[in-house]
N, C-alpha and C. Protein backbone atom coordinates (compact mmCIF):
# COMPACT_ATOMS: atom_id res chain seq x y z
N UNK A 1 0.83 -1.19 0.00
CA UNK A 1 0.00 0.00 0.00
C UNK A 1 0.87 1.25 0.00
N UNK A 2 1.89 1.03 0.31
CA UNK A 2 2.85 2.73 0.95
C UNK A 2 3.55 2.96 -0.57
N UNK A 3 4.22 1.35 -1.21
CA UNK A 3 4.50 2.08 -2.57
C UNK A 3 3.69 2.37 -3.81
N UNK A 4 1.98 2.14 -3.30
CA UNK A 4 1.13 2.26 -4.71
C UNK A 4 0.92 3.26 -4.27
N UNK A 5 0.81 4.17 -2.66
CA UNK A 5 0.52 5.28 -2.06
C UNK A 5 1.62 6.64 -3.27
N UNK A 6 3.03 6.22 -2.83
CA UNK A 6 3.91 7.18 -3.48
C UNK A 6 3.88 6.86 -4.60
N UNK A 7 3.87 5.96 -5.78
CA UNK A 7 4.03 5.73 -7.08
C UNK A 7 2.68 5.34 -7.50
N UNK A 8 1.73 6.16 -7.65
CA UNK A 8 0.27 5.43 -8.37
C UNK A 8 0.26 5.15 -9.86
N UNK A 9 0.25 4.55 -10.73
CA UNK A 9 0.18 4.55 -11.78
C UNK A 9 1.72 4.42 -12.14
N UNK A 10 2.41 4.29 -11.49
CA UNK A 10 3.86 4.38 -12.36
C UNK A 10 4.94 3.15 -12.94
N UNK A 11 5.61 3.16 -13.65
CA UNK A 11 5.86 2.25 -14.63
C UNK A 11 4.63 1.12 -15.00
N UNK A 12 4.96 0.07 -15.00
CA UNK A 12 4.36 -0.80 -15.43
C UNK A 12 3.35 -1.79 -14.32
N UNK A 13 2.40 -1.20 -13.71
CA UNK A 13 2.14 -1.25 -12.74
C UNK A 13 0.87 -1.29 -13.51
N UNK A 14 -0.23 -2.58 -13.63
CA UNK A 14 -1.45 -2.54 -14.26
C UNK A 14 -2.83 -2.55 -13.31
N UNK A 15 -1.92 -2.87 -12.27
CA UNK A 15 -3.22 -2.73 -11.38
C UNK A 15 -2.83 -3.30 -9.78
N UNK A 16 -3.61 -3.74 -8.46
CA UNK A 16 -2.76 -3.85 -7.73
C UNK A 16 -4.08 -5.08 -6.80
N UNK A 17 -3.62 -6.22 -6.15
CA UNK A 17 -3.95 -7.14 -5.17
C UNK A 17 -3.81 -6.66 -3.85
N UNK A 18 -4.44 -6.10 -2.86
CA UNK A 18 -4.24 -5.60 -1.54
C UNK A 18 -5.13 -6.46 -0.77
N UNK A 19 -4.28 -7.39 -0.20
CA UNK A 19 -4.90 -8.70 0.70
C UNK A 19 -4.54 -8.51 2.26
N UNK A 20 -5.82 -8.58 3.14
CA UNK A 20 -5.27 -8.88 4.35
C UNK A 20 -5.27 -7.25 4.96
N UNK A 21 -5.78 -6.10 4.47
CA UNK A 21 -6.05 -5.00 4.84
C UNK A 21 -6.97 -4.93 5.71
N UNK A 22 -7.22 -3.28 6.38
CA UNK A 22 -8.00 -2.73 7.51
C UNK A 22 -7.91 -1.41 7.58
N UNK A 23 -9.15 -1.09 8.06
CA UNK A 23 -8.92 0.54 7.86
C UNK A 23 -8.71 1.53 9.60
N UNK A 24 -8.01 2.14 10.09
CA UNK A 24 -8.33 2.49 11.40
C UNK A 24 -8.19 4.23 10.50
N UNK A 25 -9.25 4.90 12.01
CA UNK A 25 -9.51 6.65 11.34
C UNK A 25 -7.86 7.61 11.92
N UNK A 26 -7.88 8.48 10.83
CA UNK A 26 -6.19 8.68 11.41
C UNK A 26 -6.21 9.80 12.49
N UNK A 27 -7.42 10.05 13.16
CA UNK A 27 -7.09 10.23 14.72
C UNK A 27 -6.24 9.71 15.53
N UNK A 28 -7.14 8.30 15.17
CA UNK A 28 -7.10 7.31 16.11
C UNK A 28 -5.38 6.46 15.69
N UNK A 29 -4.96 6.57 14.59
CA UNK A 29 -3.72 6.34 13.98
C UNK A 29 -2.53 7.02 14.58
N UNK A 30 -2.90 8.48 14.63
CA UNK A 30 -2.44 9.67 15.62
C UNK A 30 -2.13 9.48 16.64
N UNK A 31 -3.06 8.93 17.30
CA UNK A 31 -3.27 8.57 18.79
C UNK A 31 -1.86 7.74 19.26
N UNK A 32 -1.98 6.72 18.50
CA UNK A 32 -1.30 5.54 18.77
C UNK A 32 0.39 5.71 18.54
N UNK A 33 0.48 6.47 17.36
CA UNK A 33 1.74 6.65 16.70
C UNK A 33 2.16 7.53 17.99
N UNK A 34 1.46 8.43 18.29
CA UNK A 34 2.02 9.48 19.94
C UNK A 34 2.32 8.30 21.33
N UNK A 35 1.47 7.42 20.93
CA UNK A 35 1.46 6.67 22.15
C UNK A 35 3.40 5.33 22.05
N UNK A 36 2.84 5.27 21.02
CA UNK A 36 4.42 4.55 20.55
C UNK A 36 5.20 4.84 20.22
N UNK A 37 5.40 6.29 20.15
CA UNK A 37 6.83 7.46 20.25
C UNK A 37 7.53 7.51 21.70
N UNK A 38 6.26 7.27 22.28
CA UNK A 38 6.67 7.65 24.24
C UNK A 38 7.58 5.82 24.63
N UNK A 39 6.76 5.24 23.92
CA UNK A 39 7.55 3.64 24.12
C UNK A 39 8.91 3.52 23.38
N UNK A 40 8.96 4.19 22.46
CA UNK A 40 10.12 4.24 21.72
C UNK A 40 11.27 4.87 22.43
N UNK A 41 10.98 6.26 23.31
CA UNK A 41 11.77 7.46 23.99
C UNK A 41 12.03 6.06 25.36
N UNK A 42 11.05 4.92 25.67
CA UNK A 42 11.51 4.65 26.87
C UNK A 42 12.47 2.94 26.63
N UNK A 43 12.37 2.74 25.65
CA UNK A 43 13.19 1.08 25.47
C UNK A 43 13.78 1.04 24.25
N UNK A 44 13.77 2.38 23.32
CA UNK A 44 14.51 2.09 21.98
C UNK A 44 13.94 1.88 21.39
N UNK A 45 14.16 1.92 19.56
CA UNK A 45 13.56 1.72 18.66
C UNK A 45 13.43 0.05 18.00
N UNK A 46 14.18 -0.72 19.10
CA UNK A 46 14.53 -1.89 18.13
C UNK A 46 13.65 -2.85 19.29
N UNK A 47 13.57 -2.56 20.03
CA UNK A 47 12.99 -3.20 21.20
C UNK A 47 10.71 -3.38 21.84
N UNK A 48 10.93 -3.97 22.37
CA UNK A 48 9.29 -3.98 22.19
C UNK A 48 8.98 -3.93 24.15
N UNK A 49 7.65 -3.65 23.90
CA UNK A 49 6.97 -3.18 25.63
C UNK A 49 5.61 -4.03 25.05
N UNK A 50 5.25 -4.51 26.62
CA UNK A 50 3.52 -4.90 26.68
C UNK A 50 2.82 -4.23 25.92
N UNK A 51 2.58 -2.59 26.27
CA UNK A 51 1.91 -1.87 25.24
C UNK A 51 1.80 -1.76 24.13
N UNK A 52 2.91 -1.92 23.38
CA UNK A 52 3.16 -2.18 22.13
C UNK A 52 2.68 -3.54 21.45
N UNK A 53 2.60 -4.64 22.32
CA UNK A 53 2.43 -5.92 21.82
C UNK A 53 0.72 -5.81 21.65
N UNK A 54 0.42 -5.45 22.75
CA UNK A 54 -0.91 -5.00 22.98
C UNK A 54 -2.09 -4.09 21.74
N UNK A 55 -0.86 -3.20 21.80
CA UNK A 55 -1.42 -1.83 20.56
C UNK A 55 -1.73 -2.62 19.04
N UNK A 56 -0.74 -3.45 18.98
CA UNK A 56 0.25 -3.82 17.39
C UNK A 56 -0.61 -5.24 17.29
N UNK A 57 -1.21 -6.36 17.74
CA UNK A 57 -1.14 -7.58 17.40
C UNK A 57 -1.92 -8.61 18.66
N UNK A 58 -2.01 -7.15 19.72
CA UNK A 58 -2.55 -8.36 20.86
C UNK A 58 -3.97 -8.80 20.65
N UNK A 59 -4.97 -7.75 20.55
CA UNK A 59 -5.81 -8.53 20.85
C UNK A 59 -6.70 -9.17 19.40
N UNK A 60 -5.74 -9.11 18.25
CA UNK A 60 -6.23 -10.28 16.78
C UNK A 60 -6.99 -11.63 17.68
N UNK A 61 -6.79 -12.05 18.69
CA UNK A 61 -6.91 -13.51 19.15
C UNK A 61 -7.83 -13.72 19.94
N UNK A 62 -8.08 -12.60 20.59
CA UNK A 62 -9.57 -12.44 21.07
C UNK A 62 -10.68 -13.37 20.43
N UNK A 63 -11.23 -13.18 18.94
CA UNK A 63 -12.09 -14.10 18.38
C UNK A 63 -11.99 -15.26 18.46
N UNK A 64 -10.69 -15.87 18.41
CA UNK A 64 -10.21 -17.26 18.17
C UNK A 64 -10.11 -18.03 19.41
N UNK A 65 -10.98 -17.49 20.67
CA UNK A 65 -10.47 -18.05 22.28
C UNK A 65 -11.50 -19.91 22.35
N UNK A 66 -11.14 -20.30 22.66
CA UNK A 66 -9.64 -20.87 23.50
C UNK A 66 -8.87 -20.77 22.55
N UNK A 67 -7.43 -20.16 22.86
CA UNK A 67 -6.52 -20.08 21.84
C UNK A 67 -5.64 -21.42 21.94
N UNK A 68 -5.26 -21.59 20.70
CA UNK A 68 -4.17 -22.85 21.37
C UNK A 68 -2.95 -22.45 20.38
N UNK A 69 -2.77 -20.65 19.86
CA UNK A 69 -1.42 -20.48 20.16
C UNK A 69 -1.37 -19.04 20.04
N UNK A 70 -0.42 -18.16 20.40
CA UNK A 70 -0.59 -16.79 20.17
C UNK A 70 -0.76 -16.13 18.83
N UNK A 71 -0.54 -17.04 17.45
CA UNK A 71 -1.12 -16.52 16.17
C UNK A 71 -2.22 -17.32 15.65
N UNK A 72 -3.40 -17.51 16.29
CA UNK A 72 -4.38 -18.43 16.00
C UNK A 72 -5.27 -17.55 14.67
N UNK A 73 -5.34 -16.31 14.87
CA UNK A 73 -5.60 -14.85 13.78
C UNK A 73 -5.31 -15.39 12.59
N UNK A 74 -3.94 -15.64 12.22
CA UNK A 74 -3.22 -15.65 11.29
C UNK A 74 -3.86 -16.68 10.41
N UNK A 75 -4.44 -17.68 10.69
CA UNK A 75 -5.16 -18.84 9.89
C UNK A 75 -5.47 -20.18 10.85
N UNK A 76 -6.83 -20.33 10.01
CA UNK A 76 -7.30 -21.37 10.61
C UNK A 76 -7.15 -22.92 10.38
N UNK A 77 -5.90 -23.02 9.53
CA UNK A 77 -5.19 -24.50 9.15
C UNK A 77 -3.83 -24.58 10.51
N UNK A 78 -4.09 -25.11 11.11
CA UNK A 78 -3.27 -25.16 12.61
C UNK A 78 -1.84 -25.63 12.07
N UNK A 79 -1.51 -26.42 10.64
CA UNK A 79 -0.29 -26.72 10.74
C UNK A 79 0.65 -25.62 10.08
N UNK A 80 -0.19 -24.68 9.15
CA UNK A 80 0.61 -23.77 8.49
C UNK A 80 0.66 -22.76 10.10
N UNK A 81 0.08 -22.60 10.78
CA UNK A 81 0.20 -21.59 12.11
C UNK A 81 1.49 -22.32 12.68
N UNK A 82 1.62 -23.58 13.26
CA UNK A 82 2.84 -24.19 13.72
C UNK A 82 3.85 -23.92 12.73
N UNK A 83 3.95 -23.95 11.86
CA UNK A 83 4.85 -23.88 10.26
C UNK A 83 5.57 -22.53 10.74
N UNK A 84 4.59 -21.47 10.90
CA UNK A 84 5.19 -20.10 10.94
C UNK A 84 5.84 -19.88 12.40
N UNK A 85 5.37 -20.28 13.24
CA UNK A 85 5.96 -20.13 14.90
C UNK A 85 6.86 -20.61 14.87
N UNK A 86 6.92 -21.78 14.59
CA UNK A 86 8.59 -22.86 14.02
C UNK A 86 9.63 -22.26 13.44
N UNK A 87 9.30 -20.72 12.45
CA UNK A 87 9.73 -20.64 11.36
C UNK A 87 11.11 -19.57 12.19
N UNK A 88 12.29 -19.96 12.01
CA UNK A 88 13.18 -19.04 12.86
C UNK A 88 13.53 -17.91 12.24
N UNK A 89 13.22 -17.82 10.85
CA UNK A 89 13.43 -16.15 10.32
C UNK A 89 11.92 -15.37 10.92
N UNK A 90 10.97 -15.71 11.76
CA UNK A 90 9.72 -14.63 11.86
C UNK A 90 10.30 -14.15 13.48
N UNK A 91 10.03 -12.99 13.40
CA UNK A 91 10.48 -12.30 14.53
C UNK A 91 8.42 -12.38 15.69
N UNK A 92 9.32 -12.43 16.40
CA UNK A 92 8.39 -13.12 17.42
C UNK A 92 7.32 -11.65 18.00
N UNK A 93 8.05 -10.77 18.13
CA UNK A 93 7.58 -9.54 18.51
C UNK A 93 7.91 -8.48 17.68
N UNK A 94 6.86 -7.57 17.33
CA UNK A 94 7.25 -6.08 16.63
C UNK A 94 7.65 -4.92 17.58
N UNK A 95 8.82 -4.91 16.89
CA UNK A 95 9.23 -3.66 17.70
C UNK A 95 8.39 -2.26 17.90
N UNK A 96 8.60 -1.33 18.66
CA UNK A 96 8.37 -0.11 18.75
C UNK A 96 8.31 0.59 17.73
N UNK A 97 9.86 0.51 17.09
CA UNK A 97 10.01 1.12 15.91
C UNK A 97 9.40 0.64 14.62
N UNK A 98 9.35 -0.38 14.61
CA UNK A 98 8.59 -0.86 13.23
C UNK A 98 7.00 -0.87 13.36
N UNK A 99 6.49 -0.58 14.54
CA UNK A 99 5.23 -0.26 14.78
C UNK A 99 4.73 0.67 14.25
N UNK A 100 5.89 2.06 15.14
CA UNK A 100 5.37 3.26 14.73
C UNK A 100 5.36 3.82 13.70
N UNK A 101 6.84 3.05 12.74
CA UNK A 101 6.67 3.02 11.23
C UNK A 101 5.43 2.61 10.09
N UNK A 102 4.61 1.68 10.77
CA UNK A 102 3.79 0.60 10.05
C UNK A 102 2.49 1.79 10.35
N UNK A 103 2.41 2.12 11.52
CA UNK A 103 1.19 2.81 11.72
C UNK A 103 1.15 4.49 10.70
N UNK A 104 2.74 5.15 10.56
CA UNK A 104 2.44 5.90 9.35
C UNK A 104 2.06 5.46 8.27
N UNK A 105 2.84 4.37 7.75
CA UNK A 105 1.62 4.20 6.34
C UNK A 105 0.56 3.70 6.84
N UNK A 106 0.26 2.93 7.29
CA UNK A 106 -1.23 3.16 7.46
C UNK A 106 -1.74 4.51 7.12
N UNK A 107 -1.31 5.76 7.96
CA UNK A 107 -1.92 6.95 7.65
C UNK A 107 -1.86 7.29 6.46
N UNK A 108 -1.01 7.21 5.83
CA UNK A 108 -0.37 7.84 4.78
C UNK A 108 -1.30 7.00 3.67
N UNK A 109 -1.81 5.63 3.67
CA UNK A 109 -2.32 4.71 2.35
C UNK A 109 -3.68 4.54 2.88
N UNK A 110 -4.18 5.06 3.46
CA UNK A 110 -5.53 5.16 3.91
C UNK A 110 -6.27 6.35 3.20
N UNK A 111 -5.46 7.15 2.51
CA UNK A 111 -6.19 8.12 2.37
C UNK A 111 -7.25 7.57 0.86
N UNK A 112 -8.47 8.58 0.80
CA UNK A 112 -9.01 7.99 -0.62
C UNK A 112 -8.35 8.30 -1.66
N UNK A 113 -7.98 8.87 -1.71
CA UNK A 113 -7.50 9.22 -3.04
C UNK A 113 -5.63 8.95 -3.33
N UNK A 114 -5.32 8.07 -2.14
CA UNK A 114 -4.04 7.41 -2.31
C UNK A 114 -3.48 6.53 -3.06
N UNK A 115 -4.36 5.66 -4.39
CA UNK A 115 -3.91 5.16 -5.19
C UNK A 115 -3.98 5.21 -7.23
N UNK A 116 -4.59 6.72 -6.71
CA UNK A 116 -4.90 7.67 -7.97
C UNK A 116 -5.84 6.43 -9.08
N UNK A 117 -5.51 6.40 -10.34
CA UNK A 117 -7.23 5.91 -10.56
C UNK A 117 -6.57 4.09 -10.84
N UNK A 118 -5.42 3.65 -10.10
CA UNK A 118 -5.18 1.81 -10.38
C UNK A 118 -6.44 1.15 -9.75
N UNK A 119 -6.57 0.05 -10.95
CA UNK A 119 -7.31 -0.89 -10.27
C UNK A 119 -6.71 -1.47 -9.28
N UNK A 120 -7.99 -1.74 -7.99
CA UNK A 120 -7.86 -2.33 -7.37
C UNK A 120 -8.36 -3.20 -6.82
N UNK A 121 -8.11 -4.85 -6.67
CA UNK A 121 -8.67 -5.64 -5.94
C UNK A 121 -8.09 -6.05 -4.52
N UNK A 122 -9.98 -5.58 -3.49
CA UNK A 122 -9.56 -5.87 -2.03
C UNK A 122 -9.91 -7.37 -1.85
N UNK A 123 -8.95 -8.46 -1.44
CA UNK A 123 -9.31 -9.40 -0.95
C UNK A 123 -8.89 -9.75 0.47
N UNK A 124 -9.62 -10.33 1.30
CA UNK A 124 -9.55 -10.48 2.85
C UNK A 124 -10.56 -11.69 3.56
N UNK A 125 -10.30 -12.05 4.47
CA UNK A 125 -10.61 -13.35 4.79
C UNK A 125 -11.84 -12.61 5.66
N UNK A 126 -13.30 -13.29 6.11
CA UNK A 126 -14.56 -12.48 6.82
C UNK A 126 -14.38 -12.64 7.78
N UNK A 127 -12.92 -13.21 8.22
CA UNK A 127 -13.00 -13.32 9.51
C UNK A 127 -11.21 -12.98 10.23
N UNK A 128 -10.88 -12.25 9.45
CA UNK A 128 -9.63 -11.47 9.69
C UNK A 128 -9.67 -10.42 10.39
N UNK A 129 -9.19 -10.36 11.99
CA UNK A 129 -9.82 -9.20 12.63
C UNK A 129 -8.64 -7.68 11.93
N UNK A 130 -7.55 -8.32 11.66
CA UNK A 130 -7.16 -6.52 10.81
C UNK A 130 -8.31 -6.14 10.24
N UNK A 131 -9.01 -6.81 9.61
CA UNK A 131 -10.42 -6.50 8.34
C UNK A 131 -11.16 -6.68 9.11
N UNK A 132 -11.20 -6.15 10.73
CA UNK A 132 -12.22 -5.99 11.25
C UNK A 132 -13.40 -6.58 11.21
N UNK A 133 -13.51 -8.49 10.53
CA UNK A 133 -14.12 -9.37 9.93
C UNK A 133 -14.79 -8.74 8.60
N UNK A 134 -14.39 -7.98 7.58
CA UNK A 134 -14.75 -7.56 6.58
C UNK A 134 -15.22 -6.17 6.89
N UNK A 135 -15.29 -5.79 8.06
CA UNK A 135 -16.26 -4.18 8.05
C UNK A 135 -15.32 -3.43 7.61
N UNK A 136 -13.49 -3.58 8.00
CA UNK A 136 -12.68 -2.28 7.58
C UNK A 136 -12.35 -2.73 6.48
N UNK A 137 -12.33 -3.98 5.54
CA UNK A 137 -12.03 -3.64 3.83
C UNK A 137 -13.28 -3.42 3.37
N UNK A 138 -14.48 -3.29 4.05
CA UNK A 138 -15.48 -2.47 3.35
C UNK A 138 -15.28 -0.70 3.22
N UNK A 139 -15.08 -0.82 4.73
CA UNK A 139 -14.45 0.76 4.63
C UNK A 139 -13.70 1.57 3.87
N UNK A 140 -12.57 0.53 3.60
CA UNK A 140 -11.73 1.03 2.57
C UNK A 140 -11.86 0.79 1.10
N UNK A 141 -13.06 -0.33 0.77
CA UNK A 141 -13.40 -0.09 -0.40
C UNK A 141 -14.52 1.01 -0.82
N UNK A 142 -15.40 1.89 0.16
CA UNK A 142 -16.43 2.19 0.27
C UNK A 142 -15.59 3.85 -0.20
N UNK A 143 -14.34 4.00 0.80
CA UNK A 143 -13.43 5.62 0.35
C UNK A 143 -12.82 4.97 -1.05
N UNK A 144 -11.94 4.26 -1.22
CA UNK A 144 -11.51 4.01 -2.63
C UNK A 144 -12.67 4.09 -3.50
N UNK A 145 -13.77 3.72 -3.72
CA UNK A 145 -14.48 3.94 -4.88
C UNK A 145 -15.03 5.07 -4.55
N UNK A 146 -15.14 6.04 -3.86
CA UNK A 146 -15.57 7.53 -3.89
C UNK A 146 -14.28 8.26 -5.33
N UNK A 147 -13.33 7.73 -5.32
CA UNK A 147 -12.45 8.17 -6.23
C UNK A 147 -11.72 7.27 -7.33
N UNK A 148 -12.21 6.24 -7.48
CA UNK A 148 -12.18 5.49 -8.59
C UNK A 148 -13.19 4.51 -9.53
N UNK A 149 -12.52 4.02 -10.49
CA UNK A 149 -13.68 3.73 -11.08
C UNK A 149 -13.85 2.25 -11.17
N UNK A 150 -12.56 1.72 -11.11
CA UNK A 150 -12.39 0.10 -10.89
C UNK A 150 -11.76 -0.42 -9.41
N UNK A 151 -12.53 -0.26 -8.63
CA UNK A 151 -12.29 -1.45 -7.21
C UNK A 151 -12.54 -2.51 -6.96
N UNK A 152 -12.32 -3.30 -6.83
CA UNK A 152 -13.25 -4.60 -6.24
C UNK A 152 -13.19 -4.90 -5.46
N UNK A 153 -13.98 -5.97 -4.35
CA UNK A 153 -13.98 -6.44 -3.30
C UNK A 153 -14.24 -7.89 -3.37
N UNK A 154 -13.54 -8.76 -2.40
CA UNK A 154 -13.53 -10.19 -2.16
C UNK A 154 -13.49 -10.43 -0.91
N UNK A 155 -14.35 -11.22 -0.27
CA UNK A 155 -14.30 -11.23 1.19
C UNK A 155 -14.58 -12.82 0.90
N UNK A 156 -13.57 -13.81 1.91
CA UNK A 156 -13.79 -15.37 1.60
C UNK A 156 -14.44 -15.67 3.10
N UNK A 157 -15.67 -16.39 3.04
CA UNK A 157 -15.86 -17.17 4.49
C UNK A 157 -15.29 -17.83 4.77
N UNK A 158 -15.11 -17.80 6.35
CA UNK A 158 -14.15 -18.33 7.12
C UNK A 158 -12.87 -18.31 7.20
N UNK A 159 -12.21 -17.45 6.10
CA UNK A 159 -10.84 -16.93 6.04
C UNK A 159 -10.43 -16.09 7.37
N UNK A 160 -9.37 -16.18 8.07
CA UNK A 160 -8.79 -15.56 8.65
C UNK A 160 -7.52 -14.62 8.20
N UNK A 161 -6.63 -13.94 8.58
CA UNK A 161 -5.66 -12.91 7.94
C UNK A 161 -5.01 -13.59 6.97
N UNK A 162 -3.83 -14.72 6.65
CA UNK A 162 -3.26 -14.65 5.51
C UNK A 162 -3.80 -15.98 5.09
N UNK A 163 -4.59 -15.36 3.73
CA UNK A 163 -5.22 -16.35 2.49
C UNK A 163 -4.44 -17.14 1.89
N UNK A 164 -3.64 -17.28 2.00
CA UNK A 164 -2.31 -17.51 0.97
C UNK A 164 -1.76 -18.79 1.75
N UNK A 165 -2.26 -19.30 3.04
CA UNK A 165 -2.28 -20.68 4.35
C UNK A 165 -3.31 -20.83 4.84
N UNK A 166 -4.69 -20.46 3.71
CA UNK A 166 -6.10 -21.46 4.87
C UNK A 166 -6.43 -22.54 4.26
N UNK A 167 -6.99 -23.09 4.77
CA UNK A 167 -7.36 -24.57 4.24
C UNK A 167 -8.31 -24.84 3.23
């Protein structure tokens, strides 16, 4: 989203797949990015706090209770979830800094008129809480087509966040 944000339409770029999205209002984006500047000033940029885990990823798992692991969100095929926890290149916690980074684009590719007139298809699982179970890629398809002319939307039942490992 951050490089169709800065480059819309540019080179050879025919159109764009944005899977696994959500929309938060950039108050509330505001909010948070202030709130994870103060975590940043107190443990570093490379480093992570409760709050942060909390802010960034904690409560995806809420829906999925009894959990039987801390990325139960992530998909509902339990061996690709073990696959990824196993996986020793995934970093276990997001830092501060890559939080507060992640939460500017957010601001920054949220806007409507941030991907000038590329097609776009939203696809997201109905039960992906980033996608707010489909209400925030409605959201964001609802501002994207205020300013374009080709959007689409795909919402899969029973999908959880990444489509690309459900069953």
């Amino acid at each position: 989203r951050e490089y169709l944000t800065k480059y819309p339409g540019e080179g050879e770029i025919a159109g764009a797949i944005i899977m696994g999205t959500g929309h938060q209002p950039r108050w509330l984006l505001s909010l948070m990015m202030g709130i994870v500047k103060g975590q940043i000033k107190k443990v570093g940029f490379d480093k992570t706090t409760d709050l942060v885990r909390q802010l960034s990823f904690g409560v995806y798992n809420q829906k999925f209770k009894p959990n039987r692991t801390a990325a139960d969100w992530l998909s509902s095929d339990k061996v690709e979830v073990d696959k990824y926890l196993a996986d020793p290149l995934v970093r276990k916690d997001i830092s501060a800094g890559l939080f507060w980074e992640l939460l500017g684009s957010m601001k920054r590719s949220g806007r409507a008129c941030a991907y000038g007139g590329l097609p776009i298809l939203l696809i997201s699982g109905q039960d992906d809480p980033v996608g707010n179970g489909g209400k925030g890629v409605q959201e964001i398809h609802r501002r994207l087509v205020s300013g374009h002319e080709n959007v689409t939307i795909k919402l899969f039942p029973g999908a959880r966040h990444d489509l690309l490992h459900e069953e």
